[in-house]
Protein backbone atom coordinates (compact mmCIF):
# COMPACT_ATOMS: atom_id res chain seq x y z
CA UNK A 1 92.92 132.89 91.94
CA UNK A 2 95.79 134.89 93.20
CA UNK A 3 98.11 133.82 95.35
CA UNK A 4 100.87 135.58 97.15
CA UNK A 5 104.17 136.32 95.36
CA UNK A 6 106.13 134.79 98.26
CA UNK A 7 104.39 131.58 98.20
CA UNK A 8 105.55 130.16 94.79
CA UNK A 9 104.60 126.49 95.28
CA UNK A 10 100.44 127.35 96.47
CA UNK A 11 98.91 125.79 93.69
CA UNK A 12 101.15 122.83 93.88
CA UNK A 13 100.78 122.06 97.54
CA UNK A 14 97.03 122.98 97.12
CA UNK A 15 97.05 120.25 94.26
CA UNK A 16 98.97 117.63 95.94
CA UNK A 17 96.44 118.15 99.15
CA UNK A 18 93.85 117.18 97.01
CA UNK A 19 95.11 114.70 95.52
CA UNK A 20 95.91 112.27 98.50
CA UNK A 21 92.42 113.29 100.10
CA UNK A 22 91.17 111.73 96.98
CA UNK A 23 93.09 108.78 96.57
CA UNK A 24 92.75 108.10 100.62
CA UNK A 25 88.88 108.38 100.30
CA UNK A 26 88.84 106.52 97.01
CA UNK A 27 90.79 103.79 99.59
CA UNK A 28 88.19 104.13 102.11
CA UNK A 29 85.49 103.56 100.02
CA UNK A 30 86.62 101.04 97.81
CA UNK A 31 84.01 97.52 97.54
CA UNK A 32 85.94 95.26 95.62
CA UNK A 33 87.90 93.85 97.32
CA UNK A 34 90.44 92.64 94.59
CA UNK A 35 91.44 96.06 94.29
CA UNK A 36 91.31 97.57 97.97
CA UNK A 37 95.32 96.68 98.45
CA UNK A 38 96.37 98.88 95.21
CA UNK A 39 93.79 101.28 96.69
CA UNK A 40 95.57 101.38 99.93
CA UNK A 41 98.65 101.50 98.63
CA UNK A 42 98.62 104.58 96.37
CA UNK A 43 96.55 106.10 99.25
CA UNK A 44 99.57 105.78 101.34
CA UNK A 45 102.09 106.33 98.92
CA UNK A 46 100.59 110.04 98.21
CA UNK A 47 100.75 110.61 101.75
CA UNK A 48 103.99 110.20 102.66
CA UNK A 49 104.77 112.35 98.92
CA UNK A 50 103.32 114.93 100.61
CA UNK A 51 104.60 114.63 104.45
CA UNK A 52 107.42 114.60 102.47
CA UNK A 53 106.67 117.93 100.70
CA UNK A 54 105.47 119.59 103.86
CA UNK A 55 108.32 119.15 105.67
CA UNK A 56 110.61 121.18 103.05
CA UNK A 57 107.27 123.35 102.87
CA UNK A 58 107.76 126.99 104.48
CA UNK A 59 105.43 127.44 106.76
CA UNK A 60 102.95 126.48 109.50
CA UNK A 61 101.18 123.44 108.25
CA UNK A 62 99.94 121.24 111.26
CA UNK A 63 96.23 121.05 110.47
CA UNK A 64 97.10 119.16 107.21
CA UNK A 65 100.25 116.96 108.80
CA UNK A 66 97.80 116.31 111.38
CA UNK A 67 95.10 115.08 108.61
CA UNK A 68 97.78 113.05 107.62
CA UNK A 69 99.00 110.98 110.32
CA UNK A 70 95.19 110.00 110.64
CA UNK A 71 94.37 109.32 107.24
CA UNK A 72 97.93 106.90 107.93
CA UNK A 73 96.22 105.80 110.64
CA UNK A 74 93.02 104.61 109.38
CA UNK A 75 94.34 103.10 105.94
CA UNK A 76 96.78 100.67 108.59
CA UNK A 77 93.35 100.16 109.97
CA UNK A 78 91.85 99.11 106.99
CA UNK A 79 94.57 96.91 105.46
CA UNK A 80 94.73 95.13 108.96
CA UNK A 81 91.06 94.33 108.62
CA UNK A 82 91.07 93.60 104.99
CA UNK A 83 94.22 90.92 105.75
CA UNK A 84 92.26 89.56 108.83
CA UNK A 85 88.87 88.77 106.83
CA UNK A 86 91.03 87.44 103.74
CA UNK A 87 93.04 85.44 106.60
CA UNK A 88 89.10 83.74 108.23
CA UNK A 89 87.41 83.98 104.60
CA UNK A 90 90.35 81.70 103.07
CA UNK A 91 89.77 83.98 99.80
CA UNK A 92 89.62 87.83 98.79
CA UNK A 93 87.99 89.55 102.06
CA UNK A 94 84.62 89.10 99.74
CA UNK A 95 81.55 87.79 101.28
CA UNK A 96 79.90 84.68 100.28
């Protein structure tokens, strides 16, 4: 795969994009319950790493910072509704 001379850190942003899709979807799609909050948190870790890295990024990048702030979004989402149903459950978020 070649990429152009003046972009240097391709591979690495191309990487890093992958890797918070995977750790956000892993999040998203996560069943037990005793492990949704690590889930959630690496998810959201990895995203602000790379907000972090697209800022400094050159470049025109809004499609993927866009991405972003809704894969933020929806893991908020999903921690507020895993706390709620661990809040009325009294245990885990599991179902009885």
């Amino acid at each position: 795969m070649g990429f152009p001379s003046h972009l240097p850190n391709t591979p690495t942003l191309n990487s890093n994009t992958s890797l918070w899709r995977n750790l956000y979807v892993a999040a998203l799609f996560e069943s037990d319950s005793s492990v949704l909050p690590e889930r959630i948190a690496k998810a959201e870790a990895a995203l602000v790493r790379r907000a972090r890295e697209l800022f400094y990024a050159p470049g025109d990048h809004i499609e993927e910072e866009q991405a972003l702030d809704d894969a933020m979004y929806a893991l908020h989402a999903l921690r507020s509704t895993y706390q709620f149903a661990r809040l009325n459950t009294g245990s885990d978020g599991a179902a009885a």
